[in-house]
Structures are given as C-alpha cells and as structure tokens.
C-alpha atoms as a PDB file:
ATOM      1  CA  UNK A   1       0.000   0.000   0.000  1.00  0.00           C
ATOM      2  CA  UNK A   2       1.669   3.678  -0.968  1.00  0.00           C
ATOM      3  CA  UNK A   3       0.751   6.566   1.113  1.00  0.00           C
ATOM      4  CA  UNK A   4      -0.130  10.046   0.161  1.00  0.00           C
ATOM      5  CA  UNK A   5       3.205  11.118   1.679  1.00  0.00           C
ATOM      6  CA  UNK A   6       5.193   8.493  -0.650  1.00  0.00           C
ATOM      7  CA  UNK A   7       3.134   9.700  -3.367  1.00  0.00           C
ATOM      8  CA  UNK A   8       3.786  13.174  -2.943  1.00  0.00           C
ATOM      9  CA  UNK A   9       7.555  12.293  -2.544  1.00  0.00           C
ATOM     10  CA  UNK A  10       8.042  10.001  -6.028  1.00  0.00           C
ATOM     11  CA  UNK A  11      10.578  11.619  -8.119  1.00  0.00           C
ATOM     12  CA  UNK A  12       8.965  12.610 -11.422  1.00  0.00           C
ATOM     13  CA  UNK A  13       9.402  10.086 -14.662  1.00  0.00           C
ATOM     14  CA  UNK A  14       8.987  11.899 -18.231  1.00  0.00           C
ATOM     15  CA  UNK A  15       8.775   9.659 -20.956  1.00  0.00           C
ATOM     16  CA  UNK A  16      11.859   9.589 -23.434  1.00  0.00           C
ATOM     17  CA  UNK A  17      11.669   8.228 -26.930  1.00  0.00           C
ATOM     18  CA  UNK A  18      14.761   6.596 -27.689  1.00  0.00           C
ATOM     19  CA  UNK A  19      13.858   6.453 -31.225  1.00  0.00           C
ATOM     20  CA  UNK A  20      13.845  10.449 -31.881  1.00  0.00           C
ATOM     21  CA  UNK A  21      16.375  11.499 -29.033  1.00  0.00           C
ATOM     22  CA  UNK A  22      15.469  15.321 -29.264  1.00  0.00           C
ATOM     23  CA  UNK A  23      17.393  16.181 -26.085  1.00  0.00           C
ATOM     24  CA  UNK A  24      19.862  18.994 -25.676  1.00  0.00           C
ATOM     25  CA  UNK A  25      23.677  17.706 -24.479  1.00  0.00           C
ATOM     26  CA  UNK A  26      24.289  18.654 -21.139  1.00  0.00           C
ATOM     27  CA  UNK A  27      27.298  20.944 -21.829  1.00  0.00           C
ATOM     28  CA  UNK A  28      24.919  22.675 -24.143  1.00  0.00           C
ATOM     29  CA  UNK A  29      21.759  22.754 -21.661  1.00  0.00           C
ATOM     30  CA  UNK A  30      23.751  24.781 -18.709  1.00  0.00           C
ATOM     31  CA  UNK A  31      24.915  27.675 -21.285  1.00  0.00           C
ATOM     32  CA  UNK A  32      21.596  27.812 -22.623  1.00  0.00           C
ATOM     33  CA  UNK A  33      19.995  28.129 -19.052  1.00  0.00           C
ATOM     34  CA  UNK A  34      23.264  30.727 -18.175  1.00  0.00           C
ATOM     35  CA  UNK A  35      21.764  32.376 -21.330  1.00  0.00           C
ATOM     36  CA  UNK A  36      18.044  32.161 -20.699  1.00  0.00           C
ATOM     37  CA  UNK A  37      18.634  33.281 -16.554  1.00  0.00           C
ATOM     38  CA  UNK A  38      20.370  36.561 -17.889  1.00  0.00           C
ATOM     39  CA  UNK A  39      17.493  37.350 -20.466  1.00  0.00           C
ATOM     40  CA  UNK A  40      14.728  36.867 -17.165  1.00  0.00           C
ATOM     41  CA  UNK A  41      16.938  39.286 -14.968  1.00  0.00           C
ATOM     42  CA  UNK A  42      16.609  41.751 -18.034  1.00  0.00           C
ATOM     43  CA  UNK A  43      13.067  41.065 -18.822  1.00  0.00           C
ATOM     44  CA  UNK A  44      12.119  41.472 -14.907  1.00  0.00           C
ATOM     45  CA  UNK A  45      13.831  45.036 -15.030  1.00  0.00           C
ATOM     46  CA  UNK A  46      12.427  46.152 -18.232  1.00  0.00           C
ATOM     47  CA  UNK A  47       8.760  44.986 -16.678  1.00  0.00           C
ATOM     48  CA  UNK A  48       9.638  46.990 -13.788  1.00  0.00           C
ATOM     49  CA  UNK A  49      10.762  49.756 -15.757  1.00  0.00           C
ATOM     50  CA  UNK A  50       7.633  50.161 -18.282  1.00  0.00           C
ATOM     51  CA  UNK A  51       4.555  48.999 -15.981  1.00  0.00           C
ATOM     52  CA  UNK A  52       6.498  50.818 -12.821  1.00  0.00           C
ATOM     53  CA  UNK A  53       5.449  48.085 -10.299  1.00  0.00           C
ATOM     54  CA  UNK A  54       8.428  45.403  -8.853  1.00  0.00           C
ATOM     55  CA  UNK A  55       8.716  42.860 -11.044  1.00  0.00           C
ATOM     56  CA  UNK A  56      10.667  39.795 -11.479  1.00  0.00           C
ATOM     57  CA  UNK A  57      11.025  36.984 -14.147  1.00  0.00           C
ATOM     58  CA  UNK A  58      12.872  33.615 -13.177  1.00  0.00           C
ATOM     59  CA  UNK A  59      13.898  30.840 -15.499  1.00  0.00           C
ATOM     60  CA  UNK A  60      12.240  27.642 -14.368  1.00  0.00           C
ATOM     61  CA  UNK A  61      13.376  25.278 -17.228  1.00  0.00           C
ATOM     62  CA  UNK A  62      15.184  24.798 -20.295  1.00  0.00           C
ATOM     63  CA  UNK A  63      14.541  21.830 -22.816  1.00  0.00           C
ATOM     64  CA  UNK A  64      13.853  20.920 -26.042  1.00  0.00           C
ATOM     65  CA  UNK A  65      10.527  19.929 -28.124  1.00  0.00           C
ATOM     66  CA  UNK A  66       8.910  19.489 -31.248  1.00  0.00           C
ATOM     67  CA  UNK A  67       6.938  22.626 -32.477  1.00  0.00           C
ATOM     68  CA  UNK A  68       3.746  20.396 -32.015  1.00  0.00           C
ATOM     69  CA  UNK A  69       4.536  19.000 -28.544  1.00  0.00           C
ATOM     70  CA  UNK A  70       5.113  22.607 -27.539  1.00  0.00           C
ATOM     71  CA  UNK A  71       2.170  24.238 -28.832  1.00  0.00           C
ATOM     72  CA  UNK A  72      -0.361  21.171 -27.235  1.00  0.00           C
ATOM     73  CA  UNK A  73       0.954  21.487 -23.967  1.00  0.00           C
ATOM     74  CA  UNK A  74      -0.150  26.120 -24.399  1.00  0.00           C
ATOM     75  CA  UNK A  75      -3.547  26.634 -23.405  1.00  0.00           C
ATOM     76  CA  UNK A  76      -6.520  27.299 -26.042  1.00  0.00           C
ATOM     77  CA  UNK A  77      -6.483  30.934 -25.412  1.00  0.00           C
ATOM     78  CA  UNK A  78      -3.359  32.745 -25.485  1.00  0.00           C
ATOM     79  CA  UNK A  79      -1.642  35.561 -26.206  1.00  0.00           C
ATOM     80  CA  UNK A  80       1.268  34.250 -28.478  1.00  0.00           C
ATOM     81  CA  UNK A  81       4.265  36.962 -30.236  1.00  0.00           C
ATOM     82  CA  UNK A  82       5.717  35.853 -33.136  1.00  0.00           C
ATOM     83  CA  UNK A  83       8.905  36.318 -33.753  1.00  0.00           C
ATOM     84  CA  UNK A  84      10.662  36.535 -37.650  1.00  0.00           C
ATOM     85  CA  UNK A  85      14.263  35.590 -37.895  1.00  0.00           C
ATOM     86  CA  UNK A  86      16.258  36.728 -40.560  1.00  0.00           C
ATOM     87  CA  UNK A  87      16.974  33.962 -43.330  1.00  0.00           C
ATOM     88  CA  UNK A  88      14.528  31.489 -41.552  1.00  0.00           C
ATOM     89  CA  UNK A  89      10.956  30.230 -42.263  1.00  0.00           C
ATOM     90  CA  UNK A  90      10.465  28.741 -38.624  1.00  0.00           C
ATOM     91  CA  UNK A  91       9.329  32.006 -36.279  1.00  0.00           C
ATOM     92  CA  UNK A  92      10.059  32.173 -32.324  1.00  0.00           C
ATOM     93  CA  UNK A  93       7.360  32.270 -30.076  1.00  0.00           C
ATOM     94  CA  UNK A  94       6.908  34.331 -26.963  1.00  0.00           C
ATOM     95  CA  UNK A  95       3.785  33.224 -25.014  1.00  0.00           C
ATOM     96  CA  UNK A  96       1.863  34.536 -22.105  1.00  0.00           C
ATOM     97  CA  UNK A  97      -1.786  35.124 -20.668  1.00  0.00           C
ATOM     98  CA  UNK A  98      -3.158  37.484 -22.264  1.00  0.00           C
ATOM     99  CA  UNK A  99      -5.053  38.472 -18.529  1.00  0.00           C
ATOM    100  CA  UNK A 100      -1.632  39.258 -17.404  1.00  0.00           C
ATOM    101  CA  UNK A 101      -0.459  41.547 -20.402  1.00  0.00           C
ATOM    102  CA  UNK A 102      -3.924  42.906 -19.846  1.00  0.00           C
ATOM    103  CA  UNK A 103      -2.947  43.529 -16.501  1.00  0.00           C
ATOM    104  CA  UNK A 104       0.673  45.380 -17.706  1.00  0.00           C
ATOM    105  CA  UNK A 105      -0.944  47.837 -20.032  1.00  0.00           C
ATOM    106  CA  UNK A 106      -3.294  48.710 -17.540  1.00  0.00           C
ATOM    107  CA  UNK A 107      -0.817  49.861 -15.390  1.00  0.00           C
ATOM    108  CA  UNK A 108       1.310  51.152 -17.940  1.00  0.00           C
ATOM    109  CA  UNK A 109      -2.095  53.404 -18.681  1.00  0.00           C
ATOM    110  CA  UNK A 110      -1.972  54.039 -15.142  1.00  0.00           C
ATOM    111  CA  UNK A 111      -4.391  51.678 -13.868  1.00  0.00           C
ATOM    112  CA  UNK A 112      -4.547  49.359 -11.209  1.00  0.00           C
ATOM    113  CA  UNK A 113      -4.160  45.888 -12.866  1.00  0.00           C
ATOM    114  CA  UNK A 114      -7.679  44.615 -12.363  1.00  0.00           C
ATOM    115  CA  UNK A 115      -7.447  40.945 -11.493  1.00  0.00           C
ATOM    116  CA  UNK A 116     -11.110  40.415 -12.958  1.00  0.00           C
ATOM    117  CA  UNK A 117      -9.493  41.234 -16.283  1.00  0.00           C
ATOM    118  CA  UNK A 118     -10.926  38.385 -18.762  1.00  0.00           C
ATOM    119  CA  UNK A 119      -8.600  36.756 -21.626  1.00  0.00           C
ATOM    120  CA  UNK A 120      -9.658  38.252 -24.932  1.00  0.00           C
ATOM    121  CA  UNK A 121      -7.561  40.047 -28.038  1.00  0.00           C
ATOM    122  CA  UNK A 122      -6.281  43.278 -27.419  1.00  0.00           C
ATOM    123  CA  UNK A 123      -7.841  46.824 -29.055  1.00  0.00           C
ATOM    124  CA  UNK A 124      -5.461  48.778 -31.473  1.00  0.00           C
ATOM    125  CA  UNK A 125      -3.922  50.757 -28.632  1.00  0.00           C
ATOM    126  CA  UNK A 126      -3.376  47.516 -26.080  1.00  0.00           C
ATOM    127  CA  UNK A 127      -1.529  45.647 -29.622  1.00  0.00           C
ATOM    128  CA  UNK A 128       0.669  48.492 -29.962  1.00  0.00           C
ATOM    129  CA  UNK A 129       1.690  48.938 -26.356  1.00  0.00           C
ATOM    130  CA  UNK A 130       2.230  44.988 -25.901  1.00  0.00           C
ATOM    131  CA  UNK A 131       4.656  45.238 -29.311  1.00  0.00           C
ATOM    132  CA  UNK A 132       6.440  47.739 -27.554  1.00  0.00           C
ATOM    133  CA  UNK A 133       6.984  45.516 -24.527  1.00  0.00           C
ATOM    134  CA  UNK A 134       8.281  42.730 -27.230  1.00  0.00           C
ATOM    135  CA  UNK A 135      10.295  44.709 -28.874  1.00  0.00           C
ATOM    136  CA  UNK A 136      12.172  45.502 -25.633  1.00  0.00           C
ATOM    137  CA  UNK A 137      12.389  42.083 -24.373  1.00  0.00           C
ATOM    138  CA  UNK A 138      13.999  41.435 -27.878  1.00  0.00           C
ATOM    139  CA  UNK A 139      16.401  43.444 -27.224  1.00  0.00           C
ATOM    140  CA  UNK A 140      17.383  42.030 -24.040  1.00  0.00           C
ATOM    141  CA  UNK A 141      17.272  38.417 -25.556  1.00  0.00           C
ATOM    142  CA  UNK A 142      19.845  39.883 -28.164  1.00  0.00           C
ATOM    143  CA  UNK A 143      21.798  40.752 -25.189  1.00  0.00           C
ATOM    144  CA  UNK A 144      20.966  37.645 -23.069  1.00  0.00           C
ATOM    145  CA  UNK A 145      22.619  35.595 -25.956  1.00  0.00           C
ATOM    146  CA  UNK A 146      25.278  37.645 -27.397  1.00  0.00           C
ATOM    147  CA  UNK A 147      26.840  35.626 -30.139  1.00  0.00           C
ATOM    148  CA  UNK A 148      24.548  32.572 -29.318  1.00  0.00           C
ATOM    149  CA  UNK A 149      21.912  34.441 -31.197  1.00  0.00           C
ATOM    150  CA  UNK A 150      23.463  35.885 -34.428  1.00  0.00           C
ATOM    151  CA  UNK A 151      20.227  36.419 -36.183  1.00  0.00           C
ATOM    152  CA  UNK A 152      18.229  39.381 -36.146  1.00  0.00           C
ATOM    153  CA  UNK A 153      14.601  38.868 -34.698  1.00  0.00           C
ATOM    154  CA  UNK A 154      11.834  41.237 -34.687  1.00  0.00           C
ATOM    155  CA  UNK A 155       7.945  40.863 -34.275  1.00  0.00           C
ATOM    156  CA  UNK A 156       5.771  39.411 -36.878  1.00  0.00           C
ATOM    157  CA  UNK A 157       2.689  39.290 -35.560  1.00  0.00           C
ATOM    158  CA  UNK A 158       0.363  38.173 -32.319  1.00  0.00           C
ATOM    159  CA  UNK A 159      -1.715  35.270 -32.384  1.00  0.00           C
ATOM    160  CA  UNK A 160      -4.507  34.424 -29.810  1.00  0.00           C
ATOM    161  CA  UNK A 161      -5.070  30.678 -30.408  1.00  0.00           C
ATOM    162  CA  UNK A 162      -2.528  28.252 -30.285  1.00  0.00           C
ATOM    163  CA  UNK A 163      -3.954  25.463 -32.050  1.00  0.00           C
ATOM    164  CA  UNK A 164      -3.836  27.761 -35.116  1.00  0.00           C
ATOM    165  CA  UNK A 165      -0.714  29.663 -34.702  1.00  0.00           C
ATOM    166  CA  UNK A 166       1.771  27.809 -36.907  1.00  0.00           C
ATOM    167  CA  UNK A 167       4.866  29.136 -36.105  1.00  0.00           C
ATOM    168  CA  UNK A 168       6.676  26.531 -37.478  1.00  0.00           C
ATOM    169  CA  UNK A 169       6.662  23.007 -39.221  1.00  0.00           C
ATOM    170  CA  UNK A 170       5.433  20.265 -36.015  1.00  0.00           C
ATOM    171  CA  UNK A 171       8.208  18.343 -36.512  1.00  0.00           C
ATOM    172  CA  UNK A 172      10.615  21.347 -35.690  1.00  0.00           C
ATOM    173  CA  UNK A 173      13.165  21.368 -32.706  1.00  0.00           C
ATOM    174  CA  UNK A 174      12.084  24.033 -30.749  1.00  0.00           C
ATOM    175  CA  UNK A 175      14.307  24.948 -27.602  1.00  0.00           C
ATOM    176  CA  UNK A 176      11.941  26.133 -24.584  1.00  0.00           C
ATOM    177  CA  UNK A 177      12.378  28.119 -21.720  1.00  0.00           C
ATOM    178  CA  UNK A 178       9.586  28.671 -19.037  1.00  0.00           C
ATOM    179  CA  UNK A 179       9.158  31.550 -17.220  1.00  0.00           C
ATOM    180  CA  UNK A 180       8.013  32.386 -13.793  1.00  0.00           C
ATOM    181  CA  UNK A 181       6.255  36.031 -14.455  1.00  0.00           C
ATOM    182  CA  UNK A 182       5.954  38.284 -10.845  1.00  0.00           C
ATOM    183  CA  UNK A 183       4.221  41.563 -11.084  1.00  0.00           C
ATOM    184  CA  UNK A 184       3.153  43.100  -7.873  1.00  0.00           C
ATOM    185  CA  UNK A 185       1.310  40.021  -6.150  1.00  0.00           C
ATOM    186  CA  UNK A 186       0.324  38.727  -9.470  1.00  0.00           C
ATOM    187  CA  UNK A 187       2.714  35.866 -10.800  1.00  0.00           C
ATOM    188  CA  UNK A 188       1.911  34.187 -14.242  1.00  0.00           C
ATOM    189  CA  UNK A 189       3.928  32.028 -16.746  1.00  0.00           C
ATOM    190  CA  UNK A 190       4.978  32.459 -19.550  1.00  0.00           C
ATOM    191  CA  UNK A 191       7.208  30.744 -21.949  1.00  0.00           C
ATOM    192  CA  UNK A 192       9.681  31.319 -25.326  1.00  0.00           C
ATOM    193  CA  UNK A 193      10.575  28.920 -27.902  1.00  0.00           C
ATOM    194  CA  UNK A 194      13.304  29.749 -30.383  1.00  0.00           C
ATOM    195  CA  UNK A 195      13.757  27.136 -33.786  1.00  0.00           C
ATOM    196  CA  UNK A 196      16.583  25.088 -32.099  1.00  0.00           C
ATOM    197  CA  UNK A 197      18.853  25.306 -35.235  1.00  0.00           C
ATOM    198  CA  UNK A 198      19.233  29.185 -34.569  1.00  0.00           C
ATOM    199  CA  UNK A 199      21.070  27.931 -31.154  1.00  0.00           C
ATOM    200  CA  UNK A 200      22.574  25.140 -31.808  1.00  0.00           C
ATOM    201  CA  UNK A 201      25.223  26.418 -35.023  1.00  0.00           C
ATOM    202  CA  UNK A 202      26.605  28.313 -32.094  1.00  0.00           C
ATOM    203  CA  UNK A 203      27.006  26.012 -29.016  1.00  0.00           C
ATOM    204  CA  UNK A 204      29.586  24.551 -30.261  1.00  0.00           C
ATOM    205  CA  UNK A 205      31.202  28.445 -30.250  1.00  0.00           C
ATOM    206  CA  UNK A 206      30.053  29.065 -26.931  1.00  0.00           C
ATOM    207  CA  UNK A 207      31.096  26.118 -25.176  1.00  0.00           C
ATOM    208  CA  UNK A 208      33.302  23.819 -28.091  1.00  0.00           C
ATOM    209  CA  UNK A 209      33.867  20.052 -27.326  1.00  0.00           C
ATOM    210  CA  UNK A 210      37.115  17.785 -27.769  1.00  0.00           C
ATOM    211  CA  UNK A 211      36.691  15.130 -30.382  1.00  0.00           C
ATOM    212  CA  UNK A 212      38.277  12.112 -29.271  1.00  0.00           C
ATOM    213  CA  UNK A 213      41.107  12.127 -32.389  1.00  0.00           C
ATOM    214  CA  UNK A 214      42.189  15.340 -30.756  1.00  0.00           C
ATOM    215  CA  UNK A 215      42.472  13.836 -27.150  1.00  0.00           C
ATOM    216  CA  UNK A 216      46.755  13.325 -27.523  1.00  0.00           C
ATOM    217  CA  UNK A 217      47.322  16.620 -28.780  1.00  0.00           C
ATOM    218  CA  UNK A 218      44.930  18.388 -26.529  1.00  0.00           C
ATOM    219  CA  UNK A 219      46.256  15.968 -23.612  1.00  0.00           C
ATOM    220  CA  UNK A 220      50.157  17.230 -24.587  1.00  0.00           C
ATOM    221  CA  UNK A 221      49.191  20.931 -24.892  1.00  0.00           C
ATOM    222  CA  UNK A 222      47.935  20.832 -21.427  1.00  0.00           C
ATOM    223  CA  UNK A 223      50.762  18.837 -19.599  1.00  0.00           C
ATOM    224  CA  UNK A 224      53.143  21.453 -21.555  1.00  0.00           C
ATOM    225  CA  UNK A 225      51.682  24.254 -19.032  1.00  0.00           C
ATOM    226  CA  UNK A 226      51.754  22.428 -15.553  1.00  0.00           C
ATOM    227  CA  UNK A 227      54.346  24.138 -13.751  1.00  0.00           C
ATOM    228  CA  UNK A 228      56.563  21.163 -11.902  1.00  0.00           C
ATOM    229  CA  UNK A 229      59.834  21.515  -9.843  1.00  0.00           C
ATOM    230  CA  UNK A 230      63.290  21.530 -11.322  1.00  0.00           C
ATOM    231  CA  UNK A 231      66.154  21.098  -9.300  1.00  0.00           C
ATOM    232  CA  UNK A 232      70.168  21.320 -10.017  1.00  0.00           C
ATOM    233  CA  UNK A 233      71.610  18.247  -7.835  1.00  0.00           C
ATOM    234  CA  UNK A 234      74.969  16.428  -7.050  1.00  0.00           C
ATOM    235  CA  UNK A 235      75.167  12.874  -7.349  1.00  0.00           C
ATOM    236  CA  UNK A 236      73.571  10.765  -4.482  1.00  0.00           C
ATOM    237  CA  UNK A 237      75.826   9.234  -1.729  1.00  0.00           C
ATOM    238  CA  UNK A 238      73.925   6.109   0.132  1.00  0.00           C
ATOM    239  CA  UNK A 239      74.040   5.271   3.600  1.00  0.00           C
ATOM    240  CA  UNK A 240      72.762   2.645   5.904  1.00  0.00           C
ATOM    241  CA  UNK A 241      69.547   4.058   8.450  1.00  0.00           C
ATOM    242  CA  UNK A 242      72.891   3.462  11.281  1.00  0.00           C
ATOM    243  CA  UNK A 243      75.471   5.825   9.596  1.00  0.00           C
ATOM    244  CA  UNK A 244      72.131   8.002   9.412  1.00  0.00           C
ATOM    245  CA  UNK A 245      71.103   7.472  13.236  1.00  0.00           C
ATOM    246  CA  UNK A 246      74.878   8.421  14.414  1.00  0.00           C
ATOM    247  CA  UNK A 247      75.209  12.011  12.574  1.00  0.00           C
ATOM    248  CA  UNK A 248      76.052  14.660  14.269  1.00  0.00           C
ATOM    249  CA  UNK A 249      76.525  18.496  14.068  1.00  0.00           C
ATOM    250  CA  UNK A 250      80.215  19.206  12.209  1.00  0.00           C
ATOM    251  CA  UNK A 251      80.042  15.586  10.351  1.00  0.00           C
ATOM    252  CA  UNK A 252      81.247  15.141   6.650  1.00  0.00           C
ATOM    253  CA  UNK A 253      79.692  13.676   4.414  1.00  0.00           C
ATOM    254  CA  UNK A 254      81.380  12.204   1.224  1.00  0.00           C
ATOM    255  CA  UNK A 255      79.746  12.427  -2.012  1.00  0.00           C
ATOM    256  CA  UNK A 256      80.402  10.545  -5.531  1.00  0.00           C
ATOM    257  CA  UNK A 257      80.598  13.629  -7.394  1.00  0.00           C
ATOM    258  CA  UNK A 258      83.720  14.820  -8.476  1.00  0.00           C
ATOM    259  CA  UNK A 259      84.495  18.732  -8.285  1.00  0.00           C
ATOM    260  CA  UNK A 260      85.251  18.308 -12.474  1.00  0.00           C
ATOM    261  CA  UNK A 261      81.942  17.153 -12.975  1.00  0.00           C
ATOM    262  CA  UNK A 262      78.462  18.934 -14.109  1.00  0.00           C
ATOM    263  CA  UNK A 263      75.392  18.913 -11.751  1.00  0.00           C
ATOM    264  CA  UNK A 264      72.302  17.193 -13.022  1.00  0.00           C
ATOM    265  CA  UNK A 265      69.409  19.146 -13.952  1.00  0.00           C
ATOM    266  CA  UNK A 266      66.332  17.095 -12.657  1.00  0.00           C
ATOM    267  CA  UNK A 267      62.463  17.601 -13.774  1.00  0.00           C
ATOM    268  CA  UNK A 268      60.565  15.972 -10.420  1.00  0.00           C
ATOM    269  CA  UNK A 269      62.489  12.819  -9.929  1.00  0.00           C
ATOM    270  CA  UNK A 270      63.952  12.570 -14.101  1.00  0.00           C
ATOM    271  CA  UNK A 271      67.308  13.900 -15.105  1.00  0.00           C
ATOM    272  CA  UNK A 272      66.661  16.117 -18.102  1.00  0.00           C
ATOM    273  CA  UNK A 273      69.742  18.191 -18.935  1.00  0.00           C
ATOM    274  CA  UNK A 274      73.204  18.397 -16.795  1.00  0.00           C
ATOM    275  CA  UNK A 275      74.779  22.283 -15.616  1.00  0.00           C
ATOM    276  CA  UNK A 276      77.345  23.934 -14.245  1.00  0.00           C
ATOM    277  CA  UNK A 277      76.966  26.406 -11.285  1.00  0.00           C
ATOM    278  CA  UNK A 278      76.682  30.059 -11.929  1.00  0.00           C
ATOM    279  CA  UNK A 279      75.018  33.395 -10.739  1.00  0.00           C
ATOM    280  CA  UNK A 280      72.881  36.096 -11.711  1.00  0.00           C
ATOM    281  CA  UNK A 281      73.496  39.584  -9.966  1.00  0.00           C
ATOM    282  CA  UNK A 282      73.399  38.390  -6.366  1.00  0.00           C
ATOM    283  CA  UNK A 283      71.561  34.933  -6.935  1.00  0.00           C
ATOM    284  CA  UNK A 284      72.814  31.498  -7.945  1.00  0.00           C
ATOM    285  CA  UNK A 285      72.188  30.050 -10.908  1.00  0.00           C
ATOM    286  CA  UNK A 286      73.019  27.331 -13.301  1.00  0.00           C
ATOM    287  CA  UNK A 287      73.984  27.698 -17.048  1.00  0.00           C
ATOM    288  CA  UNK A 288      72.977  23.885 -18.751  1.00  0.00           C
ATOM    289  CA  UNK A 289      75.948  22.373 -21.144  1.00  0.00           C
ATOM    290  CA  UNK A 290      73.626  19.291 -21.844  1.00  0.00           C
ATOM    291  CA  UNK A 291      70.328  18.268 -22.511  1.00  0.00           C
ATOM    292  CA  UNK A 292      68.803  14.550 -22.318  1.00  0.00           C
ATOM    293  CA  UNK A 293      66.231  13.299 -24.847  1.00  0.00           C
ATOM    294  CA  UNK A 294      64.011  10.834 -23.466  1.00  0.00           C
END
C-alpha cells in the first residue's frame, strides 16, 4: 500500500523516446539556461521599468521539443508573439496570458491591474503597447545571448489561439524556456521557444567540445603548461639508516661527485639536462651544457 506522503515524494518520470532522441547535451543545456537566466533578470527590469510596479522573471526550465509538442501542452487561449528571424521560415514564439499583459498595459495606462481582467484580443492601442513591450524584451534576448543568437529577430505578428498559430513546421526542434512572471502580487507564466537550429550552429562556439582524435594533442598541450619543480643536484651518496642514526653536528659527508663534474638538472624525480653552477646579480644560478632526450 503507498501513502499520500510516498506519493507526494516520487521523483517525477517523463517519458523519453529513444527512437527520436530530441534532447539537448548537457554541456549545451547549462549555457543555454546561463543564457536564458540573464534574459529573465533583463526582462524582470524592463517589466519593472515600463509597468512601474516590482517585477521579477525567473527561469524555471530549459529543454527541447517538437513545435507540435510545444504548442499542445499552451492553453486554447493565449496571447502568443511571433517572432521573424532573418533567413529562416520557422518564427520564435513568446507566449503569455493574455489576462496578465492585460494587466501590464493597464498599469502602464496608469491603472490598477484589475485581477477580474478576462482573456480576450487586445484593441489597437493595447496591440501596440504589448509590441512595444516585445520589442524591448527582444532586445534584451539579443543581449541575453550575445553571439549565441546571431540572427536578427523582430515581431511578426500576435496570435490568440494556439492550435492555429503555426509558427513553425510540427516536426521542428524548438528549444523552450519557461518563465516564472511576478508583477506586484500577481505571478503568471509564460514561456519562449526559439527554432533550435538558430542555437545550436553556435554552441559549439560558446562552449566547443574535444573530439576524441584530438584527445593526444589536446592531452600534450595541457601537460606542456603544468608548472613542476626543477632542481640542479649532485650525485647521491647512500648510507645505511645506522650511519644516518649516528650524525652529528660538524660531520662530513662524502659524495660521488667529483668537483670536475656537471650537476644534473632534474624535472621531479627525471634527469633532463646536466649544468654547471653560476650566478645572476646576487643569486645562484646554473647555465645547462647538456640536454637529455628521453
């Protein structure tokens, strides 16, 4: 028997289709949701800016869909911005209760963001107010992405139903991000979809991968900059742990190394070159006469 607490505490299972394996690589997921945070900490301070209430957007998750899994999951009735991209057919989306943009304009009017506000299209004035909104959040998404998002992007129009809003082909990869939309006390979602091809020709820029041809030379390149001790040293005596034991202050201690002969040059523990002793202003130095090729 399964309680309601073990019910409430099951971790969450998705379904994954192993034969169309539209998911985004992990190294390319975390910029993307780098990206996407920036653009809600930009959105939530243009919101704040134009509808002059506090105002804060937070990215709640980043993933990738088909245009048609994305657009059945929108409600019926919504207001939905899309987006033309230069040298593309497939259009962005930008989608969001059309209550709550409603509710913006109103208090961009000077209002007091009516809650009882029913979803319905907007008048001339409300269109053109809510494209000026988009337009600005554009611009921050420019920003947001930097070179991730090369393309220009503008606003094409504003749909209301999402069953009918074809932004793109069903099959496309869209990539998603969901928003968490605070205004005041009100808090909404909202969500934008960008063709995932318009993203992905520059992950690879943003965050590049080794192949795994390139795993010697990359491997060598790096070892060549690790910073390891090198030492200039006379040739080892040995001694039994008794000879050790007895030693006392003033004792001599023989070495092997003949006065004629250079000191080895070691790298760690490996003999790489051999030197003789000299200075540099007031510090020692050595000046290497060989080097050893291993």
């Amino acid at each position: 028997m399964i309680t309601g607490t073990a019910q409430r505490d099951a971790p969450e299972v998705r379904p994954y289709d192993f034969r169309r394996p539209a998911t985004l690589a992990r190294e390319h997921s975390r910029v993307l949701e780098v990206a996407f945070a920036t653009f809600a900490r930009q959105w939530g301070t243009q919101l704040t800016a134009k509808v002059r209430v506090r105002s804060q957007v937070t990215c709640e998750q980043v993933a990738m869909h088909t245009y048609d899994e994305y657009a059945a999951a929108l409600p019926g009735t919504t207001a939905m911005v899309l987006c033309a991209i230069s040298d593309m057919e497939p259009r962005g989306v930008i989608q969001f209760p059309t209550r709550a943009a409603l509710g913006w304009v109103e208090a961009m009017l000077g209002g007091t963001r009516r809650l009882g506000v029913s979803e319905r299209t907007f008048t001339a004035v409300e269109h053109a107010l809510v494209q000026r909104l988009m337009n600005d959040a554009l611009e921050d998404l420019r920003y947001s992405f930097g070179s991730l998002l090369a393309r220009s992007i503008r606003v094409d129009a504003i749909q209301y139903n999402s069953q009918f809003a074809q932004a793109a082909p069903t099959t496309e990869l869209m990539v998603v991000a969901r928003f968490s939309i605070r205004v005041g006390e009100d808090i909404t979602e909202a969500s934008l979809a960008l063709p995932a091809p318009v993203l992905l020709e520059h992950l690879g820029e943003a965050n590049p991968t080794v192949h795994t041809a390139d795993v010697r030379q990359t491997l060598q390149a790096q070892l060549a900059l690790v910073p390891i001790e090198v030492s200039a040293r006379l040739r080892p005596a040995r001694m039994s742990p008794e000879a050790i034991l007895r030693l006392k202050v003033g004792d001599l201690i023989p070495l092997p190394h003949q006065t004629s002969r250079p000191l080895i040059v070691a790298a760690g523990e490996q003999p790489v070159a051999t030197a003789a002793v000299g200075a540099i202003g007031s510090r020692l130095a050595v000046v290497v006469t060989t080097s050893e090729e291993n």
